[in-house]
Structure formats: C-alpha cells, structure tokens
Protein backbone atom coordinates (compact mmCIF):
# COMPACT_ATOMS: atom_id res chain seq x y z
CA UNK A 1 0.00 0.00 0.00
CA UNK A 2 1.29 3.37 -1.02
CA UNK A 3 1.88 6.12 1.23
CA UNK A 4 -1.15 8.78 1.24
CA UNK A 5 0.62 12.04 -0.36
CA UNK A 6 -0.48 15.52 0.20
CA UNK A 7 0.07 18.55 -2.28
CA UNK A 8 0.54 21.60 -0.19
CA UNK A 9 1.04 25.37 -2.35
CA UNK A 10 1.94 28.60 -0.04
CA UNK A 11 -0.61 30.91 -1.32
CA UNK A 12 0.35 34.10 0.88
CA UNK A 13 3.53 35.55 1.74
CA UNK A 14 5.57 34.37 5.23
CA UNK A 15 6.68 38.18 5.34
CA UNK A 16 5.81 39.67 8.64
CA UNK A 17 4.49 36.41 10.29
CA UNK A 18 5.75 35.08 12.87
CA UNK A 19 9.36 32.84 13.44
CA UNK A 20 7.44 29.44 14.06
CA UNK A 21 4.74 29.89 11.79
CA UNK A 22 7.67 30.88 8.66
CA UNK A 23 10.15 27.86 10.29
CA UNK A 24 7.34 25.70 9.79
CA UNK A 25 6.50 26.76 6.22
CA UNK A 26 10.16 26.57 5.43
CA UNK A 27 9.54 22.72 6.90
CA UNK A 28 7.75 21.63 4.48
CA UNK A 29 9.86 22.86 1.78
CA UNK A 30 7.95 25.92 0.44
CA UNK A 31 10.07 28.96 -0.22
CA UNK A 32 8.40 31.19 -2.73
CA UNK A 33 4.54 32.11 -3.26
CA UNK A 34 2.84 29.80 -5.11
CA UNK A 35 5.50 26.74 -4.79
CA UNK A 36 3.87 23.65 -4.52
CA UNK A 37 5.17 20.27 -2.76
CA UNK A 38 4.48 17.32 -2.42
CA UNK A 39 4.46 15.60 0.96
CA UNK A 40 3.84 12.70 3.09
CA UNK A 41 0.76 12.51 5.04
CA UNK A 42 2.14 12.29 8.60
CA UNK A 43 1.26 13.63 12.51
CA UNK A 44 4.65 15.53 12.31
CA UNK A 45 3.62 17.29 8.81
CA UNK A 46 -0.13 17.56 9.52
CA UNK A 47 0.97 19.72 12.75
CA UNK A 48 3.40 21.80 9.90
CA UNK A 49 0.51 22.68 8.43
CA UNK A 50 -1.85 23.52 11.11
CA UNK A 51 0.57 26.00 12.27
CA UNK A 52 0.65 27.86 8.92
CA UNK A 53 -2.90 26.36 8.11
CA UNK A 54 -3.89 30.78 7.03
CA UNK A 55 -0.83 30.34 4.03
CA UNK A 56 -1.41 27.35 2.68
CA UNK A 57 -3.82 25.49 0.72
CA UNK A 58 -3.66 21.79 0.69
CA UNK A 59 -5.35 18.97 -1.62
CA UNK A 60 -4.72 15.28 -1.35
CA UNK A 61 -2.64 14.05 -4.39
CA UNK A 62 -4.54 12.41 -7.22
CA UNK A 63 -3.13 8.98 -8.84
C-alpha cells in the first residue's frame, strides 16, 4: 500500500508572520509564493501545516 501524499502550495507571503509559523513553512519545503510540494501525510507534517494552516492550501494528491 502506497503512502497517502499531500500537495501543499503557499498561497500568501511568510513576510511579517511570525518565526514558528515561517520555520514551519520553510519545513515543508515551500520557499516562494505559489511553490507547490508534495508531501507525506504524517502527525509531524499535519501539525506543519496547522501551524501555517492561514498560508497554505492543501489537496490530497490524485493517482
């Protein structure tokens, strides 16, 4: 069984936010406005993108 993948784009900007909220967006790998990644679907990144849950938009990857 594959792992459940989640596609996660930073729609807003990290400027002026925050240290823990940007940390966490630079977690996941985003570094420019309208980046998307692709991620596993884990506790550790689920509570990544809670914290920044206001930049991000997230969609569950499509096979």
């Amino acid at each position: 069984m594959a792992d459940k993948k989640l596609n996660v784009t930073l729609a807003k900007s990290i400027h002026g936010q925050k240290a823990n909220i940007a940390q966490s967006v630079r977690g996941l790998g985003l570094r420019k406005r309208h980046q998307m990644v692709t991620v596993s679907d884990t506790p550790e990144i689920r509570g990544l993108i809670r914290t920044a849950r206001h930049l991000l938009v997230v969609a569950e990857e499509k096979h």
